[in-house]
ModelCIF file with pLDDT and N, C-alpha, C, O atoms, coordinates in Angstrom:
data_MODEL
#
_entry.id   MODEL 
#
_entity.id                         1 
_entity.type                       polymer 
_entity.pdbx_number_of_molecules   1 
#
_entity_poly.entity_id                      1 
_entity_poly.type                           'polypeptide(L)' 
_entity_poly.nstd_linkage                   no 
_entity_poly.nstd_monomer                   no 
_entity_poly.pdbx_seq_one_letter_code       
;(UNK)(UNK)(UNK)(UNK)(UNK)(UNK)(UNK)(UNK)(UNK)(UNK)(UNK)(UNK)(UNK)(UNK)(UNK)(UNK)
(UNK)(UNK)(UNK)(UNK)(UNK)(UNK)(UNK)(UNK)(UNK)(UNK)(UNK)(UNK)(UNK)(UNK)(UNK)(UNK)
(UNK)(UNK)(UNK)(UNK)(UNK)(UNK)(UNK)(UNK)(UNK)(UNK)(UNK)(UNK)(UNK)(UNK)(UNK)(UNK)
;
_entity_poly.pdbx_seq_one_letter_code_can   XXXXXXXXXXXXXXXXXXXXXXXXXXXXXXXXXXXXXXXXXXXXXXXX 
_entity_poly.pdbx_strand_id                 A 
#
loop_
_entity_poly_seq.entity_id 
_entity_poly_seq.num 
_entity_poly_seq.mon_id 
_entity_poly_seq.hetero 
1 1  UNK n 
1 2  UNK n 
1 3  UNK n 
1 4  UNK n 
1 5  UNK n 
1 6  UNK n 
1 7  UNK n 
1 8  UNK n 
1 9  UNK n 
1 10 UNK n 
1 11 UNK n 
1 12 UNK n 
1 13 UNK n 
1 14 UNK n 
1 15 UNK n 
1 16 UNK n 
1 17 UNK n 
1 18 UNK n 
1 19 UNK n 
1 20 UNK n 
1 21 UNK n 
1 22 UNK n 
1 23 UNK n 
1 24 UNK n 
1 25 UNK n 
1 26 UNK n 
1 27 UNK n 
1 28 UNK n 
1 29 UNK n 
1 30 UNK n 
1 31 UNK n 
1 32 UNK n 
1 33 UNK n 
1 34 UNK n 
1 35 UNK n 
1 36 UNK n 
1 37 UNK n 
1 38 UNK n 
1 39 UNK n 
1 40 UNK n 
1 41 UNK n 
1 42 UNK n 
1 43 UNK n 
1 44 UNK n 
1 45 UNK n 
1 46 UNK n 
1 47 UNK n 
1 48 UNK n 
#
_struct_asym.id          A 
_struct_asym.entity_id   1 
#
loop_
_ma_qa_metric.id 
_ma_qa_metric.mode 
_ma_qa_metric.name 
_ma_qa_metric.software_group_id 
_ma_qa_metric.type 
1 global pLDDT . pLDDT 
2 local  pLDDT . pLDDT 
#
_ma_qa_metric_global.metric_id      1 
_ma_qa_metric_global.metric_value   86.31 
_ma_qa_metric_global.model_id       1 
_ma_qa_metric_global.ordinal_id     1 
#
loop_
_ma_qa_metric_local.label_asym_id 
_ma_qa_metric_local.label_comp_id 
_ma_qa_metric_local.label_seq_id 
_ma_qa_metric_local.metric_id 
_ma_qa_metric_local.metric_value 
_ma_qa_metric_local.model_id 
_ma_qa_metric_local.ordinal_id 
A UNK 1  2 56.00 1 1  
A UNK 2  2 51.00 1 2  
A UNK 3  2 54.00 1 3  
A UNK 4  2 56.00 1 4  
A UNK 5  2 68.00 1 5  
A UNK 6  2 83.00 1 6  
A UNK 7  2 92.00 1 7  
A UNK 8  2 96.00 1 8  
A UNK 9  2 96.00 1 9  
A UNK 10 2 95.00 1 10 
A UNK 11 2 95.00 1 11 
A UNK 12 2 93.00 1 12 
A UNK 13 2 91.00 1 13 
A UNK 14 2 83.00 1 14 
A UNK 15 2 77.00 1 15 
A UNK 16 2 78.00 1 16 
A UNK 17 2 60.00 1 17 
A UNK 18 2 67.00 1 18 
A UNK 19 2 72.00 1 19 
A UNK 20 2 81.00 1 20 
A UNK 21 2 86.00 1 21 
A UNK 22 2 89.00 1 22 
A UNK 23 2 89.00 1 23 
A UNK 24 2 91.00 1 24 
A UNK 25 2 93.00 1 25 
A UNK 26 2 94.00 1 26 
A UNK 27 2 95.00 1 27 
A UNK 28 2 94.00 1 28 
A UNK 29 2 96.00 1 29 
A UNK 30 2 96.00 1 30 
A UNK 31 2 96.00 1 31 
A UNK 32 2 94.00 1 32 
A UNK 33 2 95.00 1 33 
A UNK 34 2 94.00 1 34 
A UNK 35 2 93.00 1 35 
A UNK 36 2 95.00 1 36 
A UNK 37 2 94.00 1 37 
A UNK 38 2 94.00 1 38 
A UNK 39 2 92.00 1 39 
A UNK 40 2 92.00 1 40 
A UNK 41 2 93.00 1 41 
A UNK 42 2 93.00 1 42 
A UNK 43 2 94.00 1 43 
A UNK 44 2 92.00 1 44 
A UNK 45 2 91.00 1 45 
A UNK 46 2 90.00 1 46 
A UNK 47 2 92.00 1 47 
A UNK 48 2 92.00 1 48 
#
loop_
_atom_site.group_PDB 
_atom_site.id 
_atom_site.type_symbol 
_atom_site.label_atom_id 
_atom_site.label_alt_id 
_atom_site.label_comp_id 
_atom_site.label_asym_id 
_atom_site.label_entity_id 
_atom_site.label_seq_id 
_atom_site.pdbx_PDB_ins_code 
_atom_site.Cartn_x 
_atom_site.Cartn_y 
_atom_site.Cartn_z 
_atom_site.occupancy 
_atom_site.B_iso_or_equiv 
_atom_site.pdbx_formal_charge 
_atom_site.auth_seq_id 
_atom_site.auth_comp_id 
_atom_site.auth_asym_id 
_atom_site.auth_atom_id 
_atom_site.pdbx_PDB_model_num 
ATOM 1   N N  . UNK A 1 1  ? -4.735 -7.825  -18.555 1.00 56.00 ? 1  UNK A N  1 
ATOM 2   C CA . UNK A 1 1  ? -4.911 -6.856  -19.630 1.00 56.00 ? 1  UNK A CA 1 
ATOM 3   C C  . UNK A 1 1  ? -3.585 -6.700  -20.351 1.00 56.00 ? 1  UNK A C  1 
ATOM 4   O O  . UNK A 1 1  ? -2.563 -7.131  -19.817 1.00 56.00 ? 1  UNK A O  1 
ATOM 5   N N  . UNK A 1 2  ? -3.552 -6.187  -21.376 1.00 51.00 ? 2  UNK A N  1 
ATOM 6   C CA . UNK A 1 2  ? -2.149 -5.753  -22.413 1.00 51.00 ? 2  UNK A CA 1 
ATOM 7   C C  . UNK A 1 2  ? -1.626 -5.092  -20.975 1.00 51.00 ? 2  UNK A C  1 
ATOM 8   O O  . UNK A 1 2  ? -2.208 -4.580  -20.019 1.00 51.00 ? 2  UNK A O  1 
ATOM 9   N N  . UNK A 1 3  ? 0.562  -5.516  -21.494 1.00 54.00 ? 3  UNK A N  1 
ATOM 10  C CA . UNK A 1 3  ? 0.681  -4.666  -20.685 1.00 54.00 ? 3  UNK A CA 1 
ATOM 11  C C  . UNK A 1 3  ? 0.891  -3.732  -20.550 1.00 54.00 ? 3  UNK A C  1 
ATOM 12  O O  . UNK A 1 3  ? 0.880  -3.179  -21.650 1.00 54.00 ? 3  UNK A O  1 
ATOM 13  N N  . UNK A 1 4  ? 1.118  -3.068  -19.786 1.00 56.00 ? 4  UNK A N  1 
ATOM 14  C CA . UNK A 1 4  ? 1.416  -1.103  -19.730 1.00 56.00 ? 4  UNK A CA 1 
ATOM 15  C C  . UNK A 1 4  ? 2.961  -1.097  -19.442 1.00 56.00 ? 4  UNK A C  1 
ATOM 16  O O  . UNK A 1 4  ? 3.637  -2.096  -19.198 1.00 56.00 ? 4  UNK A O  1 
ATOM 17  N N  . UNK A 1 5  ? 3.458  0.365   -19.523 1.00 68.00 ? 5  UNK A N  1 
ATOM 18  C CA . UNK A 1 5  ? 4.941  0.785   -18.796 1.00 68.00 ? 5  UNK A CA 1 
ATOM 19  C C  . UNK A 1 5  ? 4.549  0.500   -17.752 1.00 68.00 ? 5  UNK A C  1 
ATOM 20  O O  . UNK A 1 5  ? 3.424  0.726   -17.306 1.00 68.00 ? 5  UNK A O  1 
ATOM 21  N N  . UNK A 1 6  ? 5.494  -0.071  -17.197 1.00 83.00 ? 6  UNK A N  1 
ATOM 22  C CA . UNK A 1 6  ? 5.709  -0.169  -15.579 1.00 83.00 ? 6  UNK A CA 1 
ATOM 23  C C  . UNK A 1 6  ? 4.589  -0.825  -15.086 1.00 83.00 ? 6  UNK A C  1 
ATOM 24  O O  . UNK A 1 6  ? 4.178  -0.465  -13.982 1.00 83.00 ? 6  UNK A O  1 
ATOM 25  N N  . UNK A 1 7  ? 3.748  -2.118  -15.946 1.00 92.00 ? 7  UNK A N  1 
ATOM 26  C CA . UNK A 1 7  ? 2.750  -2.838  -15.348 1.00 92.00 ? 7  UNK A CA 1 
ATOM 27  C C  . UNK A 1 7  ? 3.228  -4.229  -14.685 1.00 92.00 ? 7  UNK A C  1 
ATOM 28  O O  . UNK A 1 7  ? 3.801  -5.027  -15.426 1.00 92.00 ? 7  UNK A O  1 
ATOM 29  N N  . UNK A 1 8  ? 3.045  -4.531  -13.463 1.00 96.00 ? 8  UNK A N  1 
ATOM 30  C CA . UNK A 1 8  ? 3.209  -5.845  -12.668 1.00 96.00 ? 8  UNK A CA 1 
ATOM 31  C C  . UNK A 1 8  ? 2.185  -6.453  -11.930 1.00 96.00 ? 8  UNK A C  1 
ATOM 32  O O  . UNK A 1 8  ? 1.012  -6.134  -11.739 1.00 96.00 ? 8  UNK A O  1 
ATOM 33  N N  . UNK A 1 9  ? 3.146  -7.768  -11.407 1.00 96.00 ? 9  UNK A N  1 
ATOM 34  C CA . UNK A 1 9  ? 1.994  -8.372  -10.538 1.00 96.00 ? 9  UNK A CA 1 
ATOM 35  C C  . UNK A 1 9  ? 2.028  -7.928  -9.315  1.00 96.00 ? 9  UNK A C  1 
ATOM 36  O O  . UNK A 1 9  ? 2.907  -7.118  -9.020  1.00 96.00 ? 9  UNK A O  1 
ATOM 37  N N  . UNK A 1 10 ? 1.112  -8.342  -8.368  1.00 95.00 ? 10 UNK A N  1 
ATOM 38  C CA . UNK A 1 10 ? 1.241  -9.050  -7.094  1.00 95.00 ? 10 UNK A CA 1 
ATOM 39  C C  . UNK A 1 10 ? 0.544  -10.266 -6.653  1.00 95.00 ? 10 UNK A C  1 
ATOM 40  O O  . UNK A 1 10 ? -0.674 -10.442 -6.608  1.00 95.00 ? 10 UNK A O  1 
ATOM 41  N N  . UNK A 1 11 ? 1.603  -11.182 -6.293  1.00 95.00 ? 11 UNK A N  1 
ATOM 42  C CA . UNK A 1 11 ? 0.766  -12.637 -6.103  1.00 95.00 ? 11 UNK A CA 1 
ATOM 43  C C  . UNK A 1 11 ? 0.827  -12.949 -4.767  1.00 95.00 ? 11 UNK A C  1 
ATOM 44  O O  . UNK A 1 11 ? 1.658  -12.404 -4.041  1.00 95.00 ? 11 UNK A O  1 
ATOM 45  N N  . UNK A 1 12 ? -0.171 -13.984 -4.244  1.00 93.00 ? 12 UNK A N  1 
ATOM 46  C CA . UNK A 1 12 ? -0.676 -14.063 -3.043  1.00 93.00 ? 12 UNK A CA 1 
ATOM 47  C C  . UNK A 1 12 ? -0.723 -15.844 -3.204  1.00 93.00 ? 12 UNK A C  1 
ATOM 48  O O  . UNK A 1 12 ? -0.596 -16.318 -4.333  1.00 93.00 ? 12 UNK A O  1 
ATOM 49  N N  . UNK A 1 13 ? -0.868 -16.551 -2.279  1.00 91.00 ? 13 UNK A N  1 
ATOM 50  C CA . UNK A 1 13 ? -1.227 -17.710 -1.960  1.00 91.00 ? 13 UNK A CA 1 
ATOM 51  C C  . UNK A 1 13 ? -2.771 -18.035 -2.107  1.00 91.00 ? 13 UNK A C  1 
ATOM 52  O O  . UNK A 1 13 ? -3.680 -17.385 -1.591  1.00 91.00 ? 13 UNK A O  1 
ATOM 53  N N  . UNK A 1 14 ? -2.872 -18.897 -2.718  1.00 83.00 ? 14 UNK A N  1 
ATOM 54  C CA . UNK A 1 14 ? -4.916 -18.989 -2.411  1.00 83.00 ? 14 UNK A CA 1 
ATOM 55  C C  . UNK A 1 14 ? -5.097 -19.536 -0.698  1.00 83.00 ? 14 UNK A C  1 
ATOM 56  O O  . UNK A 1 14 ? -4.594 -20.522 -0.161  1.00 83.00 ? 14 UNK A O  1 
ATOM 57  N N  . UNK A 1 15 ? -5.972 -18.525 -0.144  1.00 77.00 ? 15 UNK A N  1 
ATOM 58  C CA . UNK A 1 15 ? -6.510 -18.548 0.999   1.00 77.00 ? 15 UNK A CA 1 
ATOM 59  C C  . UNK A 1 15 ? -5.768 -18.323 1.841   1.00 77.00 ? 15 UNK A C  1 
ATOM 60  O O  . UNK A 1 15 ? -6.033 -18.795 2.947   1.00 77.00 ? 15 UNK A O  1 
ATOM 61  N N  . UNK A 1 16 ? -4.498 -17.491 1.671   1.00 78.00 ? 16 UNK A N  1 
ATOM 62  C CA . UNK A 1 16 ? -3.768 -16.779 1.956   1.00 78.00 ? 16 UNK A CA 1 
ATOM 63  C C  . UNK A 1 16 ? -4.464 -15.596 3.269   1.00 78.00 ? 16 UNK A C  1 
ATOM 64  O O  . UNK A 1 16 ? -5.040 -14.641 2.746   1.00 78.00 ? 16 UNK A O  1 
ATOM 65  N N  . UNK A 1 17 ? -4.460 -15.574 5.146   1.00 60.00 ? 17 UNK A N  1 
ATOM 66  C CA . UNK A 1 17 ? -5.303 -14.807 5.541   1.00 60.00 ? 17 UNK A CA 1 
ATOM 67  C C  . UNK A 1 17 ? -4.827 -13.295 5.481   1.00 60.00 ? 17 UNK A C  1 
ATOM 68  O O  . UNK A 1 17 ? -5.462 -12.387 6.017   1.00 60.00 ? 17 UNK A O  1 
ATOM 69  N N  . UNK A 1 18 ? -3.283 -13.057 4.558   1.00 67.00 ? 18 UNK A N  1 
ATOM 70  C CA . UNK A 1 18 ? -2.503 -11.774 4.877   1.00 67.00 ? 18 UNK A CA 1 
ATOM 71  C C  . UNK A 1 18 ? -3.319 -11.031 3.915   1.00 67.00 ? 18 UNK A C  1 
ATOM 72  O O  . UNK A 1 18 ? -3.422 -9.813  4.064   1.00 67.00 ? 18 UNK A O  1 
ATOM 73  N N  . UNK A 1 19 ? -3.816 -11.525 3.103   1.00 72.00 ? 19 UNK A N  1 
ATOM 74  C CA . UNK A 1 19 ? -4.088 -10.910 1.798   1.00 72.00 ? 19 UNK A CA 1 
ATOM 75  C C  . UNK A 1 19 ? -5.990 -10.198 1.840   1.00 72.00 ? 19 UNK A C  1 
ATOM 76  O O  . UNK A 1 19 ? -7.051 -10.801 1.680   1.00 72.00 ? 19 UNK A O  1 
ATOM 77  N N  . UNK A 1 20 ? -5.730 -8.838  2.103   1.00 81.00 ? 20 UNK A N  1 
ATOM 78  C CA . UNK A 1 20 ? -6.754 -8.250  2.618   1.00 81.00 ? 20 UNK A CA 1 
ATOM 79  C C  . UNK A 1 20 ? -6.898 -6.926  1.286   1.00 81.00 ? 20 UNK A C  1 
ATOM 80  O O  . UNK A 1 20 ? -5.803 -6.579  0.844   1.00 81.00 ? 20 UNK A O  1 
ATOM 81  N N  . UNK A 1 21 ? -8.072 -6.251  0.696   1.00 86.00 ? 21 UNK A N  1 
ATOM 82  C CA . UNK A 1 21 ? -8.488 -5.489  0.714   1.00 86.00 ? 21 UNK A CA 1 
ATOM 83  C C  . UNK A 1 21 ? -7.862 -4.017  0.401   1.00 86.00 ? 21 UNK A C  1 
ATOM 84  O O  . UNK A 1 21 ? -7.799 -3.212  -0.528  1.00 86.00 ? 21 UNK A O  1 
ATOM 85  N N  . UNK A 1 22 ? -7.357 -4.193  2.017   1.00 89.00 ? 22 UNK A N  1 
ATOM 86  C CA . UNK A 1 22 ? -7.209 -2.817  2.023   1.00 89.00 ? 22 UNK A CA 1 
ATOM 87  C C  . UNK A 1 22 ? -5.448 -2.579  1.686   1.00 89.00 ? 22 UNK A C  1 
ATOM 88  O O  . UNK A 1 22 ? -4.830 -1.697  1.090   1.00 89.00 ? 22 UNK A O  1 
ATOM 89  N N  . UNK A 1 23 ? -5.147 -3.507  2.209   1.00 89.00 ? 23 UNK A N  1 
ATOM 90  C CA . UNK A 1 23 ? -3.622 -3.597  2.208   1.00 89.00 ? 23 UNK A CA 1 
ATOM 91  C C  . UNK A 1 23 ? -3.249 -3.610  0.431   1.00 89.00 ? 23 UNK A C  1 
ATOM 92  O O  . UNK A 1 23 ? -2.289 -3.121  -0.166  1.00 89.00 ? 23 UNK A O  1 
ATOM 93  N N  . UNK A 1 24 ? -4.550 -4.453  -0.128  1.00 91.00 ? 24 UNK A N  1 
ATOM 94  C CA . UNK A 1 24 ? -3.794 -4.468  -1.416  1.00 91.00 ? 24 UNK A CA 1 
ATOM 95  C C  . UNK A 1 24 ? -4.296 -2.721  -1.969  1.00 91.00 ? 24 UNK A C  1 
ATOM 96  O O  . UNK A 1 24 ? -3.387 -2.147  -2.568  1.00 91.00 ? 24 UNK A O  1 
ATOM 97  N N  . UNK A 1 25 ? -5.108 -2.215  -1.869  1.00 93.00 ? 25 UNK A N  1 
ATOM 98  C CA . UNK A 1 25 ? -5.409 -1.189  -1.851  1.00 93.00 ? 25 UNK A CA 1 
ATOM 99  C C  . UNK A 1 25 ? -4.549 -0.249  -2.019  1.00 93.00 ? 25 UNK A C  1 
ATOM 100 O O  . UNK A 1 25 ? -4.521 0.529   -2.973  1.00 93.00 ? 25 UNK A O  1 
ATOM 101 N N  . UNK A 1 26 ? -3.749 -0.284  -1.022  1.00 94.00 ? 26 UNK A N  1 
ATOM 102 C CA . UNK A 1 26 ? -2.590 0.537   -0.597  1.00 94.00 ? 26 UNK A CA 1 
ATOM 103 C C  . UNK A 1 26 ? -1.601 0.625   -1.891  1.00 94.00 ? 26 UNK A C  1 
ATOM 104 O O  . UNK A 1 26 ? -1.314 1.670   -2.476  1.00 94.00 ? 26 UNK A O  1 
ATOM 105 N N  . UNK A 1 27 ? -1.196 -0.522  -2.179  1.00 95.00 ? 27 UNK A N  1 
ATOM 106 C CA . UNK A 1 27 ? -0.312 -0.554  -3.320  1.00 95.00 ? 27 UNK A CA 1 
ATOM 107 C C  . UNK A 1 27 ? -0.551 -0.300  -4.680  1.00 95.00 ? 27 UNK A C  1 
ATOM 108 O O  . UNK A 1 27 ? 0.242  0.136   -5.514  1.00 95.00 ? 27 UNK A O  1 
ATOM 109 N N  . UNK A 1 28 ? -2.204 -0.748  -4.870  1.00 94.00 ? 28 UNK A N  1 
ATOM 110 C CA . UNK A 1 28 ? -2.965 -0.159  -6.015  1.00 94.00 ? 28 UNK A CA 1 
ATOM 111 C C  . UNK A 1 28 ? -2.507 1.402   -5.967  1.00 94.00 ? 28 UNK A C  1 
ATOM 112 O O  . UNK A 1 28 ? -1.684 1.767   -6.806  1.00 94.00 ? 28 UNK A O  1 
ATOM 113 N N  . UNK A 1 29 ? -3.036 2.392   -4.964  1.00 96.00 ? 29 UNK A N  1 
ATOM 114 C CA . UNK A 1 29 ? -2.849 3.914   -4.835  1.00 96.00 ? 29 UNK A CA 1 
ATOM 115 C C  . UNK A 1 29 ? -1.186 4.259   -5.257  1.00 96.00 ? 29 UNK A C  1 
ATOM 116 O O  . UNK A 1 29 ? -0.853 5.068   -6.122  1.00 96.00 ? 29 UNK A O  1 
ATOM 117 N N  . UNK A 1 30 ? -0.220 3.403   -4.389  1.00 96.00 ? 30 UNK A N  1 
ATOM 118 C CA . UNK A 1 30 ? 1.221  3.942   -4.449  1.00 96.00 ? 30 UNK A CA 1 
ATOM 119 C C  . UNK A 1 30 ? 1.593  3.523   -5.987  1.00 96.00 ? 30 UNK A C  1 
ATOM 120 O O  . UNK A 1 30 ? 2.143  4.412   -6.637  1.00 96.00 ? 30 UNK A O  1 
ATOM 121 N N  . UNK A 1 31 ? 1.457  2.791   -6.374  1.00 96.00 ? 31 UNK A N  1 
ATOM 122 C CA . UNK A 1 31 ? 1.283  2.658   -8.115  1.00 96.00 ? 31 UNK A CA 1 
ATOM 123 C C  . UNK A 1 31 ? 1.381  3.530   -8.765  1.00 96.00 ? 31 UNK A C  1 
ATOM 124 O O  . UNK A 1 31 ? 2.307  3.852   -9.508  1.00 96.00 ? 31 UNK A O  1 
ATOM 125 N N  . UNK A 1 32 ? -0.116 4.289   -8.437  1.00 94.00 ? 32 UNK A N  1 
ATOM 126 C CA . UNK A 1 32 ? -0.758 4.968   -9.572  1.00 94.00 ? 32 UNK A CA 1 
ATOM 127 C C  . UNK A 1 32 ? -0.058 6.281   -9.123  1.00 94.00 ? 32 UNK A C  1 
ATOM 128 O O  . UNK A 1 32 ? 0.501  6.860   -10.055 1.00 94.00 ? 32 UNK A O  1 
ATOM 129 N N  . UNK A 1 33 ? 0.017  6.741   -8.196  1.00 95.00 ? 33 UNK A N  1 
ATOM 130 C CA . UNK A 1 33 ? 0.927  8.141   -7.834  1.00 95.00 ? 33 UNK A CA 1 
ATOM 131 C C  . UNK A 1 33 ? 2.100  8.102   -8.957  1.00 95.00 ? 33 UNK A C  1 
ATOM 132 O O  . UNK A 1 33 ? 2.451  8.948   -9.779  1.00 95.00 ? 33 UNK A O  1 
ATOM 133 N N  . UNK A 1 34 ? 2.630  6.621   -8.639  1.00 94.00 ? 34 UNK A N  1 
ATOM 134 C CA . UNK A 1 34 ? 3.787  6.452   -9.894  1.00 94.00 ? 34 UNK A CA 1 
ATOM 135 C C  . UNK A 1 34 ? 3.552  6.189   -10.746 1.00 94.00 ? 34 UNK A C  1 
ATOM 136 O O  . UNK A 1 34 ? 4.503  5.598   -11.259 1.00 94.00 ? 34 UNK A O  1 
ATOM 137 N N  . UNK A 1 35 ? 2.751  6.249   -11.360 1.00 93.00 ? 35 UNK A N  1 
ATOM 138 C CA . UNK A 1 35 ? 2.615  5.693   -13.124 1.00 93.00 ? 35 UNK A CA 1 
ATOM 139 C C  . UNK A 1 35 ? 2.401  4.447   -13.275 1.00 93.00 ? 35 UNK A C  1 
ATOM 140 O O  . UNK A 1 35 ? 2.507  4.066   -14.441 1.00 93.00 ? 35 UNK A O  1 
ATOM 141 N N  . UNK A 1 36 ? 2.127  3.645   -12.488 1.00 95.00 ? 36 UNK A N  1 
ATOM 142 C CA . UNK A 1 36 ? 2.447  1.934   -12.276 1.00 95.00 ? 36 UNK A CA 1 
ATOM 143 C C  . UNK A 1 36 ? 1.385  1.313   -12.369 1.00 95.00 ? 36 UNK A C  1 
ATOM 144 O O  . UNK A 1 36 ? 0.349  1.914   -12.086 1.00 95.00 ? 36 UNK A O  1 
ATOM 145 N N  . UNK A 1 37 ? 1.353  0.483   -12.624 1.00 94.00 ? 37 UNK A N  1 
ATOM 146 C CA . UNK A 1 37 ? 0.388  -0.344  -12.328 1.00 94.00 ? 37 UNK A CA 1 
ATOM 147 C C  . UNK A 1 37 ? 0.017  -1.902  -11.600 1.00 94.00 ? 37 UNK A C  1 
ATOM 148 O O  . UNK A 1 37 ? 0.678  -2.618  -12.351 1.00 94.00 ? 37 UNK A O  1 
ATOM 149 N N  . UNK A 1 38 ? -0.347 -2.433  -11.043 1.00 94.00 ? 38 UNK A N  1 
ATOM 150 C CA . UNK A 1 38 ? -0.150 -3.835  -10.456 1.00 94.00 ? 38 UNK A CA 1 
ATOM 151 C C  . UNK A 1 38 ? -1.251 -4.254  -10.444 1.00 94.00 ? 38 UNK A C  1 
ATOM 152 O O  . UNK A 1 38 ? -2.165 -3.468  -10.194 1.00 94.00 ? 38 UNK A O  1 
ATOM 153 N N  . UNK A 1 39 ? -1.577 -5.869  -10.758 1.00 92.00 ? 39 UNK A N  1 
ATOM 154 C CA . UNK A 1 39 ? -2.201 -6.747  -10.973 1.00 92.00 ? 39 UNK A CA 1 
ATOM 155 C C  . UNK A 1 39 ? -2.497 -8.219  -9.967  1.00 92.00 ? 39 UNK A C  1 
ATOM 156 O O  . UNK A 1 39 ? -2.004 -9.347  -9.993  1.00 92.00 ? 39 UNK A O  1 
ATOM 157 N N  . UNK A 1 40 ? -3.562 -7.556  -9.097  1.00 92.00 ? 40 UNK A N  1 
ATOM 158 C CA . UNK A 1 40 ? -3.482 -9.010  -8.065  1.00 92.00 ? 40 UNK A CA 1 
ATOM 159 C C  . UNK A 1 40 ? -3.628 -10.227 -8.936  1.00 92.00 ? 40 UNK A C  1 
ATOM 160 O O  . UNK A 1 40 ? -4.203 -10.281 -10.023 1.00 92.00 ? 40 UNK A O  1 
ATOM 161 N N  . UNK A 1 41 ? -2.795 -11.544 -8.055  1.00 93.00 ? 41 UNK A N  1 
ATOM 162 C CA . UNK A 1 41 ? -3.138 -12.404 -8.946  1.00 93.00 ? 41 UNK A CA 1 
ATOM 163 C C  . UNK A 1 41 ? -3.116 -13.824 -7.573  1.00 93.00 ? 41 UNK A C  1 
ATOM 164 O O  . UNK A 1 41 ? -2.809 -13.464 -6.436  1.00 93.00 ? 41 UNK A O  1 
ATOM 165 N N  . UNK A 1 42 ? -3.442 -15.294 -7.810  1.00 93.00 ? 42 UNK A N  1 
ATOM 166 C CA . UNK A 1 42 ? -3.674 -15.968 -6.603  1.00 93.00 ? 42 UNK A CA 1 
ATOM 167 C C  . UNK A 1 42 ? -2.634 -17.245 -7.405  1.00 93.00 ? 42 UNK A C  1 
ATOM 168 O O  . UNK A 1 42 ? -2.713 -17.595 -8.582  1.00 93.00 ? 42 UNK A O  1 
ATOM 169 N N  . UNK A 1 43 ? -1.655 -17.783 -6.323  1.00 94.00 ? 43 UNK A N  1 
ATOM 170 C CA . UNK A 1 43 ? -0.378 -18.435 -6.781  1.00 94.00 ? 43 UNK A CA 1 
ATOM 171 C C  . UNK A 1 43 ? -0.963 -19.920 -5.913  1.00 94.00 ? 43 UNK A C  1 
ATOM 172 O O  . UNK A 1 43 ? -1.088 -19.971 -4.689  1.00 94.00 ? 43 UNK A O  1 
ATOM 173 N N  . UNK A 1 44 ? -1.282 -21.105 -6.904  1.00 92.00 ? 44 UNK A N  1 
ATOM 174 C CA . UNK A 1 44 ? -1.225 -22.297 -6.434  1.00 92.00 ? 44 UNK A CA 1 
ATOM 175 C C  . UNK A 1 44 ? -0.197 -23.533 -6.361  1.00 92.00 ? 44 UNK A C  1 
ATOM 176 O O  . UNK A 1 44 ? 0.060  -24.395 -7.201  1.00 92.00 ? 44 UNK A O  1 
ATOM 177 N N  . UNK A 1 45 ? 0.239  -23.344 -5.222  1.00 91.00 ? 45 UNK A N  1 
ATOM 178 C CA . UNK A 1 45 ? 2.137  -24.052 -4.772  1.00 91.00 ? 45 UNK A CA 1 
ATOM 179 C C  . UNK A 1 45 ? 2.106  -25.226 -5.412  1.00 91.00 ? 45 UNK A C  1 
ATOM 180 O O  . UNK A 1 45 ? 3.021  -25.671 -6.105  1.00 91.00 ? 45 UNK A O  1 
ATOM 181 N N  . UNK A 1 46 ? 0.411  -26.070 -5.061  1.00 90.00 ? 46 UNK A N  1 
ATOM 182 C CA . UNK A 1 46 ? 0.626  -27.632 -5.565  1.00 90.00 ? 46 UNK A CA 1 
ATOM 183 C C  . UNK A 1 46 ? 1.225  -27.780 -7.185  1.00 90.00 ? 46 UNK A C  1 
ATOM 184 O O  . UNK A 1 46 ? 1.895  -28.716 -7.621  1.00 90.00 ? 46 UNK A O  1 
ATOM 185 N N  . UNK A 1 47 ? 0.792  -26.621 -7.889  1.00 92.00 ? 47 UNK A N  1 
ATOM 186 C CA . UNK A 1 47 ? 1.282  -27.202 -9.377  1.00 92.00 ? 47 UNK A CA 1 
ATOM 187 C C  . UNK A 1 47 ? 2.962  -27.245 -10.049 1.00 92.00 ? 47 UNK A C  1 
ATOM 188 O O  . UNK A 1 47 ? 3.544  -27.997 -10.831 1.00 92.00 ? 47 UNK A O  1 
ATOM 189 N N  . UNK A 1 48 ? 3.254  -26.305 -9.459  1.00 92.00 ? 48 UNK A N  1 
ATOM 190 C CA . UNK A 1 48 ? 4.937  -26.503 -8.868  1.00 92.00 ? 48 UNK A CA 1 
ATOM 191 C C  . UNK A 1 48 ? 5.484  -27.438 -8.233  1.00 92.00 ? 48 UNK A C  1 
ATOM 192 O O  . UNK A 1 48 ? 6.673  -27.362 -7.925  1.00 92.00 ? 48 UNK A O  1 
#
């Protein structure tokens, strides 16, 4: 989406097993307490 103040990512590996739900969850909430915003996103190593 356009971005916002204080809008970022968070990137993950595809098929990555750390990358859960709830955990990202977590950071969605601590964000928004702050004004923030974050954007999951899935990082493929081979094209690098």
């Amino acid at each position: 989406r356009p971005a916002e103040t204080l809008s970022g990512w968070m990137l993950y590996t595809e098929g990555d097993s750390s990358r859960n739900p709830h955990y990202i969850r977590l950071y969605e909430e601590a964000c928004e307490r702050c004004g923030m915003s974050v954007h999951c996103g899935i990082y493929r190593p081979s094209v690098l």
